[in-house]
Protein backbone atom coordinates (compact mmCIF):
# COMPACT_ATOMS: atom_id res chain seq x y z
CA UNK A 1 76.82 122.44 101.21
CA UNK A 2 75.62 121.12 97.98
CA UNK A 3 72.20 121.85 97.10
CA UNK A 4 69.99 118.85 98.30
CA UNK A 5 72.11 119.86 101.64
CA UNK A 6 71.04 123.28 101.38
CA UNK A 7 67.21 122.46 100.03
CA UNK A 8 66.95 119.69 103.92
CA UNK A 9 68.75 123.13 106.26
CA UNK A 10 65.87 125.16 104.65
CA UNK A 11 63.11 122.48 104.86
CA UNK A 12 63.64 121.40 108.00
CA UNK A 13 66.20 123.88 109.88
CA UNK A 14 65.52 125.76 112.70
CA UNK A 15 66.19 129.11 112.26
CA UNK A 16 65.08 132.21 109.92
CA UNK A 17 66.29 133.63 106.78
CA UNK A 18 68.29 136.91 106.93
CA UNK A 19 67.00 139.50 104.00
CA UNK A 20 69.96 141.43 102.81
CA UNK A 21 68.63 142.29 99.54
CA UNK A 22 67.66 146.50 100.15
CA UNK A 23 67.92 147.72 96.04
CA UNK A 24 67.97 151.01 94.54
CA UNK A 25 65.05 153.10 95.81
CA UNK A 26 65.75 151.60 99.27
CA UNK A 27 69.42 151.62 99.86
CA UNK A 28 69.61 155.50 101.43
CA UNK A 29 66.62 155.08 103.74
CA UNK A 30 68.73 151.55 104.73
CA UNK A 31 72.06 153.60 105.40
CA UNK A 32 70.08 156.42 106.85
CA UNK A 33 69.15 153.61 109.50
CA UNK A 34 72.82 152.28 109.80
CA UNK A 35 73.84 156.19 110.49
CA UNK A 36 75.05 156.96 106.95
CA UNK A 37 73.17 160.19 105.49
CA UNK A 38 72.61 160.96 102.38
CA UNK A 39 75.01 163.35 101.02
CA UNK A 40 78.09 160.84 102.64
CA UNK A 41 78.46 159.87 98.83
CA UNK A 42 78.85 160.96 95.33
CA UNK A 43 77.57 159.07 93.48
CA UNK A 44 75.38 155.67 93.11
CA UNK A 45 78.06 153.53 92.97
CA UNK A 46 79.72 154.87 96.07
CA UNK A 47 75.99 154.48 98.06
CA UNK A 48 76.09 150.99 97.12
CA UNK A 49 80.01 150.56 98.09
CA UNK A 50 78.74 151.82 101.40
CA UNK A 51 76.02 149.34 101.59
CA UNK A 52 77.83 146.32 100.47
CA UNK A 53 80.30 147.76 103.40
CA UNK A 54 77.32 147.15 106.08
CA UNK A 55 76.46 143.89 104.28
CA UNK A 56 79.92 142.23 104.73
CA UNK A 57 79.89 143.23 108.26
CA UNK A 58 76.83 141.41 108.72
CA UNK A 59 77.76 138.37 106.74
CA UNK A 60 81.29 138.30 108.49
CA UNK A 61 80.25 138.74 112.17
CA UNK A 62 80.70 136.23 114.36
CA UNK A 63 77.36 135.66 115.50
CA UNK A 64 75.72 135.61 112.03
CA UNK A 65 75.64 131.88 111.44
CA UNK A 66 74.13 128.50 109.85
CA UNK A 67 73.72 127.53 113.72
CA UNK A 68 70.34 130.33 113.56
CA UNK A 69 70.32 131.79 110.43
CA UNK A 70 69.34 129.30 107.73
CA UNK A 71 69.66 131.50 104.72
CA UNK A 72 70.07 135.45 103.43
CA UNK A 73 68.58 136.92 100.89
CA UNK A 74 71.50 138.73 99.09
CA UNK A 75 70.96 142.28 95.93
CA UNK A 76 72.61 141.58 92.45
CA UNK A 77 75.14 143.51 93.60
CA UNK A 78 76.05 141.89 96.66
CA UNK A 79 75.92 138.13 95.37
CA UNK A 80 78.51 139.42 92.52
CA UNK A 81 80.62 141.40 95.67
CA UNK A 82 83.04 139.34 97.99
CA UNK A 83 82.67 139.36 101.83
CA UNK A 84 86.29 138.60 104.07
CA UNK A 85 87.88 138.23 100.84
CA UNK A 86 85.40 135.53 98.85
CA UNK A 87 82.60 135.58 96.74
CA UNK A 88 79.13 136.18 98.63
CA UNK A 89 77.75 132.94 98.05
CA UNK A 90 80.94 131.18 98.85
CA UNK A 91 81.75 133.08 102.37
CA UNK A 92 77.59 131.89 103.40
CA UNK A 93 77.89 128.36 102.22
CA UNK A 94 81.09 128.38 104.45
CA UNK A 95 79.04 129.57 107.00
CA UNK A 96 76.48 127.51 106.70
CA UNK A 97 74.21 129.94 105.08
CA UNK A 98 72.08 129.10 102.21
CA UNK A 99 72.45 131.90 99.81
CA UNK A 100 69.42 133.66 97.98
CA UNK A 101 69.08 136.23 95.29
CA UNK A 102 66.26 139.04 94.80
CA UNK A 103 65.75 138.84 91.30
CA UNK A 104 62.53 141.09 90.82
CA UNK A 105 63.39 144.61 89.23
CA UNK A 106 60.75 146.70 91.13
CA UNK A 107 56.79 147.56 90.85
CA UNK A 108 54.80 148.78 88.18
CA UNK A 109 52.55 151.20 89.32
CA UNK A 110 49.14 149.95 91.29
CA UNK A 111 46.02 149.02 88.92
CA UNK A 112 43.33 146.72 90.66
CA UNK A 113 44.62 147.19 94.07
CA UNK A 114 47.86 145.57 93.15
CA UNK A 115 51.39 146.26 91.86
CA UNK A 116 53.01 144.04 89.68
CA UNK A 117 56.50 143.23 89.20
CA UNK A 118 58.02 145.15 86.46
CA UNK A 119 59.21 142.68 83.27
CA UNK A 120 62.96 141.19 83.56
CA UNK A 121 63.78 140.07 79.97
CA UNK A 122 67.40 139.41 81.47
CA UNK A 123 66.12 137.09 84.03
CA UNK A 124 67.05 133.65 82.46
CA UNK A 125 70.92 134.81 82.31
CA UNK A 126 70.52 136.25 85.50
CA UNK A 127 69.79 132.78 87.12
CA UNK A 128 72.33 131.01 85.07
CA UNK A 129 74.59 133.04 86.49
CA UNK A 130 73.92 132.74 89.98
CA UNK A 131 73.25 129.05 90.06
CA UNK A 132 76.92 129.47 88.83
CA UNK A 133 77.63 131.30 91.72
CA UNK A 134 76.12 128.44 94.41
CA UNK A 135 73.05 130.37 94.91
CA UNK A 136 70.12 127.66 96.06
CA UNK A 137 66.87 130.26 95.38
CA UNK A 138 65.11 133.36 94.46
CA UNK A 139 63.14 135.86 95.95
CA UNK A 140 60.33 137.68 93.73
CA UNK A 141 58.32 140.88 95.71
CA UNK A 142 55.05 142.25 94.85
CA UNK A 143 52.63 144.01 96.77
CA UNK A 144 48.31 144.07 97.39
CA UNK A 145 47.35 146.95 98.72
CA UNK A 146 43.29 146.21 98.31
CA UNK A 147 41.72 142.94 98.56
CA UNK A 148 40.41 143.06 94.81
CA UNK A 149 40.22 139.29 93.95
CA UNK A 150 41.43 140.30 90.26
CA UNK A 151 44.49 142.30 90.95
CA UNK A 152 45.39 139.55 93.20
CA UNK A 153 45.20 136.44 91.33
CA UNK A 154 46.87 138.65 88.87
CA UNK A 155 50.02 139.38 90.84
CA UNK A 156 49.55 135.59 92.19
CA UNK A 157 49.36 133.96 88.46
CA UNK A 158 52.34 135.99 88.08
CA UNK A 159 54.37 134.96 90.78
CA UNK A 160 53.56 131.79 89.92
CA UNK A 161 54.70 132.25 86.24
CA UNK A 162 57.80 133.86 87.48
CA UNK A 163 58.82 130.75 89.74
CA UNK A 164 58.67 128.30 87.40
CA UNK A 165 60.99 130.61 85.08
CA UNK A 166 63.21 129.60 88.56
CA UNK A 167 62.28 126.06 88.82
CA UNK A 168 63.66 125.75 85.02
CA UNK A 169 66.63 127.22 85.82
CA UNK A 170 67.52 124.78 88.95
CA UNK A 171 66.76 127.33 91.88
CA UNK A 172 64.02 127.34 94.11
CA UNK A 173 61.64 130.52 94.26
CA UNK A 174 60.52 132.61 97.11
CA UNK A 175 57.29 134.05 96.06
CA UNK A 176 56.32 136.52 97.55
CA UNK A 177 52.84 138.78 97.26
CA UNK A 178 53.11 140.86 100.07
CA UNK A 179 49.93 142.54 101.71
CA UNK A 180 50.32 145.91 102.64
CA UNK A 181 50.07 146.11 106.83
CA UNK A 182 48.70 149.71 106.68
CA UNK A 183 46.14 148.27 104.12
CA UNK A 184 42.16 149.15 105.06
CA UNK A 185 41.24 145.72 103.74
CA UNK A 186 44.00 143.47 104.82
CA UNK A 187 41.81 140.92 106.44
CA UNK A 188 39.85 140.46 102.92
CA UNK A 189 43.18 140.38 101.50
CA UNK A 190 45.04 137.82 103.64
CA UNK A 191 42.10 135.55 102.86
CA UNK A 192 41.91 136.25 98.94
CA UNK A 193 45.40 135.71 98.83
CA UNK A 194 45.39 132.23 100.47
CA UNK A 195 42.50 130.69 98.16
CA UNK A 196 44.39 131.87 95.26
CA UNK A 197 47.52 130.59 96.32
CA UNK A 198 46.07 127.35 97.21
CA UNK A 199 44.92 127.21 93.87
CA UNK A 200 48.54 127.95 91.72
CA UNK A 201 49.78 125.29 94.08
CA UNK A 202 47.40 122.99 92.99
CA UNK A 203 47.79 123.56 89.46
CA UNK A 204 51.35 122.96 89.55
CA UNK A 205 53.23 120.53 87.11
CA UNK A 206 55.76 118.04 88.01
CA UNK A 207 56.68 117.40 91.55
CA UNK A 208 59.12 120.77 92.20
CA UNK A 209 58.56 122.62 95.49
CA UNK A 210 58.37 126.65 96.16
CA UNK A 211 58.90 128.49 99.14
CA UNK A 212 56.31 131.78 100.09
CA UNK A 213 57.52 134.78 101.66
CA UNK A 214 54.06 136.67 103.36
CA UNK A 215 52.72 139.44 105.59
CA UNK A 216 51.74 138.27 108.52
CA UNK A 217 47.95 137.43 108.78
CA UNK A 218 45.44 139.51 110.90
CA UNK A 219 44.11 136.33 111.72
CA UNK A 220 47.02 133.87 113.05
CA UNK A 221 46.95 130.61 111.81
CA UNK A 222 45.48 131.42 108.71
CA UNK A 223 48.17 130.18 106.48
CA UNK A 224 48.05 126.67 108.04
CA UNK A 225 46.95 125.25 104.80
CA UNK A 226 50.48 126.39 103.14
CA UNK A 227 52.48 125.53 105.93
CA UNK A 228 51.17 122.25 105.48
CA UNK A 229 50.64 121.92 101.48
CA UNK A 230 53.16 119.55 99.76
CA UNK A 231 54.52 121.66 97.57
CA UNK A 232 55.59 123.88 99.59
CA UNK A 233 58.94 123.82 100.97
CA UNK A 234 59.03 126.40 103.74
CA UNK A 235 56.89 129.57 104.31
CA UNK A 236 58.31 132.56 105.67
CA UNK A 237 57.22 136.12 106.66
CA UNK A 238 58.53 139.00 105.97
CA UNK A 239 57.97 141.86 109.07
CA UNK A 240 56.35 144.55 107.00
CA UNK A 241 56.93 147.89 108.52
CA UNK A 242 56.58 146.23 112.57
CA UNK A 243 58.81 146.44 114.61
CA UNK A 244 61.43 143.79 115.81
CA UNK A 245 59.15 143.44 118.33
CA UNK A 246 55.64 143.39 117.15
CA UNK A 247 57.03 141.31 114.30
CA UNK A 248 58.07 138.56 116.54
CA UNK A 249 55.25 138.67 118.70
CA UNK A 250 52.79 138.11 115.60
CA UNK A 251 55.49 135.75 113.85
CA UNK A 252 55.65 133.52 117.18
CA UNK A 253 51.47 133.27 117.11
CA UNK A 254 51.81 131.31 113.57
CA UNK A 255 53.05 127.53 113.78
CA UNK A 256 55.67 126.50 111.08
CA UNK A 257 56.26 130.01 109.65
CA UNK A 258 59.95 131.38 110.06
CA UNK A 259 60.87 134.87 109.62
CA UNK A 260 62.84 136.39 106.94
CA UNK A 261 63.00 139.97 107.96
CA UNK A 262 64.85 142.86 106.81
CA UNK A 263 64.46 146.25 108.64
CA UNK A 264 63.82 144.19 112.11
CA UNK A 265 67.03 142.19 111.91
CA UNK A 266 69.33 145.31 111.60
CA UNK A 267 67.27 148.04 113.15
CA UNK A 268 69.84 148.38 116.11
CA UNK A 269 72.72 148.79 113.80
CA UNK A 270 74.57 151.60 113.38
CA UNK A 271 78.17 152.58 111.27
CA UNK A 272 80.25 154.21 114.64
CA UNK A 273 79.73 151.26 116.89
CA UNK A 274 82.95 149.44 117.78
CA UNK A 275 82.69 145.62 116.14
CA UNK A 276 81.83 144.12 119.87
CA UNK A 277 79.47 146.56 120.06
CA UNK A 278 77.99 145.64 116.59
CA UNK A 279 78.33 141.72 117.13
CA UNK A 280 76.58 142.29 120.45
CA UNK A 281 73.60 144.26 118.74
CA UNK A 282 73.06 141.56 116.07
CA UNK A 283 73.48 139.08 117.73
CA UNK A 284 70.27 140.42 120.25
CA UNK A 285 68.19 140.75 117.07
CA UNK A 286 69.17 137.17 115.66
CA UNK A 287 68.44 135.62 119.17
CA UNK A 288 65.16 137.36 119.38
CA UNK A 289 64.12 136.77 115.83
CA UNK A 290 65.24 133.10 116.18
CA UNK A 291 63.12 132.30 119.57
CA UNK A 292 59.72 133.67 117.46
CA UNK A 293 60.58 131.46 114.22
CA UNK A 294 61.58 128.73 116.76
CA UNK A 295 59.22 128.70 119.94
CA UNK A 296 55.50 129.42 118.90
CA UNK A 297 52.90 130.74 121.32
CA UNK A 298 50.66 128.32 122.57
C-alpha cells in the first residue's frame, strides 16, 4: 500500500484500528494483563523485549488482518522492532494494515482540569524517520478530567498545533483529547470539547485532513458534527477503562465512529495459551469489536 492507498482503507474501510502503542508507565500493568508479573524481568529493556514479544504475536496471528483491522497504532519501540522477521511497518502494510505511531511523550501534570502533553523537541526527526519507515499517521493523547472551557481549548489548541507539526511532515494526525470516563463532569466536557474542536477545524489552513481519537459521549450521537466535518478523515474512539463489552455497546450507539481500542482488544490474552488458543481469543475480540465499528444500533 502506498499512502493515498492507505489514506482511502482508513477513510472509507470497514473495520477498526488496533492500538498497540502501551509506553513506559503502562507496559507492566499491560503484561500483568497478558500473565507476565512484574519481577519476570531485570531490567527496562527486558520489560519491553517482553512486550514487543506479545506485540509480534498479535501482529503475526492469523486472524489479525487488513480484512477487519484497518490500522494499529504501534510505541517507538515497536515501529523500530521487526515482527516474523521484518520491520513493523513493513510486516502491517503486508498485511494490509495501515501503520501508526504514538508520538506524544506523556502528561504534564493537571492545571485547569486538563493535562497537557509534555514538550517533544525531537518530534520533527521523529516523524522523518517514521515516514521513512512507511508509517501513514500519528497518534497524540491528552486527557480532560473537568469540563473547564480554558484547560480544554488549551489542550485542544494544542493538539491542534501538534498535528499540523504532522501534517508538515507528510503523516496524518490522530488527535486525541480524551475525557476522563470516571470524570464528575463528563457530560459538560463532551460538549466543551466538541465546540472547541469544531472551531480548530474551522480555522484550519490549506485543505489537509486529521483524524480524532475520543471518549465515547454520554450522549450518543453527539459527535455527528465531526463525523461529518470535511476535514476530518475518520473519527475513532478509544474504550476508556469499559469493558470489551460496554465499549462496544456504547461504540455501536454512535454512527460513523470506529473503534481503536487498546485494553478491550487484548483483554482475553494471556502468555501460557497455546497459539490456537491465542488466535481463537483474538480473533473473538476483533470479531466483536469489528460488528460495533461496523453495524450501528438503530
Amino acid at each position: 500500500m502506498q499512502f493515498e492507498d492507505m489514506k482511502a482503507k482508513i477513510e472509507g474501510g470497514n473495520g477498526f484500528i488496533a492500538a498497540l502503542d502501551q509506553s513506559g508507565g503502562s507496559t507492566p500493568k499491560a503484561l500483568k494483563g497478558y500473565g507476565i508479573e512484574e519481577g519476570a524481568w531485570g531490567s527496562e529493556e527486558e520489560m519491553f523485549g517482553l512486550i514487543h514479544a506479545m506485540r509480534s504475536r498479535i501482529i503475526t496471528s492469523p486472524v489479525f488482518s487488513g480484512e477487519k483491522v484497518l490500522g494499529a497504532i504501534l510505541f517507538e519501540r515497536t515501529m523500530d522492532g521487526e515482527a516474523g522477521g521484518k520491520p513493523v511497518p513493513q510486516a502491517l502494510i503486508e498485511r494490509g494494515v495501515v501503520p501508526f505511531i504514538k508520538i506524544d511523550k506523556g502528561l504534564e501534570d493537571e492545571a485547569n482540569g486538563v493535562q497537557l502533553m509534555k514538550p517533544n523537541p525531537g518530534l520533527d526527526t521523529l516523524l522523518h524517520r517514521a515516514k521513512a519507515l512507511g508509517v501513514f499517521g500519528t497518534k497524540e493523547r491528552s486527557v480532560i478530567n473537568l469540563a473547564n472551557r480554558e484547560g480544554i481549548a488549551a489542550v485542544v489548541r494544542q493538539q491542534f498545533e501538534v498535528g499540523q507539526q504532522v501534517l508538515a511532515a507528510g503523516l496524518v494526525p490522530i488527535i486525541e483529547p480524551e475525557v476522563n470516563i470516571k470524570s464528575p463532569e463528563r457530560t459538560e466536557a463532551d460538549q466543551i470539547l466538541l465546540e472547541e474542536i469544531l472551531k480548530n477545524l474551522d480555522a484550519m489552513p490549506g485543505d489537509d485532513k486529521v483524524m480524532l481519537k475520543l471518549s465515547l459521549p454520554t450522549r450518543a450521537g453527539l459527535f455527528d458534527p465531526l463525523v461529518d466535518h470535511p476535514r476530518v478523515l475518520r473519527v475513532v474512539a478509544l474504550s476508556g477503562g469499559f469493558s470489551r463489552a460496554e465499549a462496544c455497546v456504547e461504540l455501536a450507539k454512535n454512527r460513523g465512529i470506529i473503534a481503536s481500542f487498546s485494553r478491550a482488544l487484548l483483554n482475553d490474552l494471556r502468555h501460557p495459551m497455546s497459539d490456537a488458543e491465542f488466535n481463537a481469543s483474538l480473533g473473538e475480540a476483533i470479531d466483536e469489536i469489528h460488528g460495533a465499528s461496523t453495524r450501528k444500533a438503530a
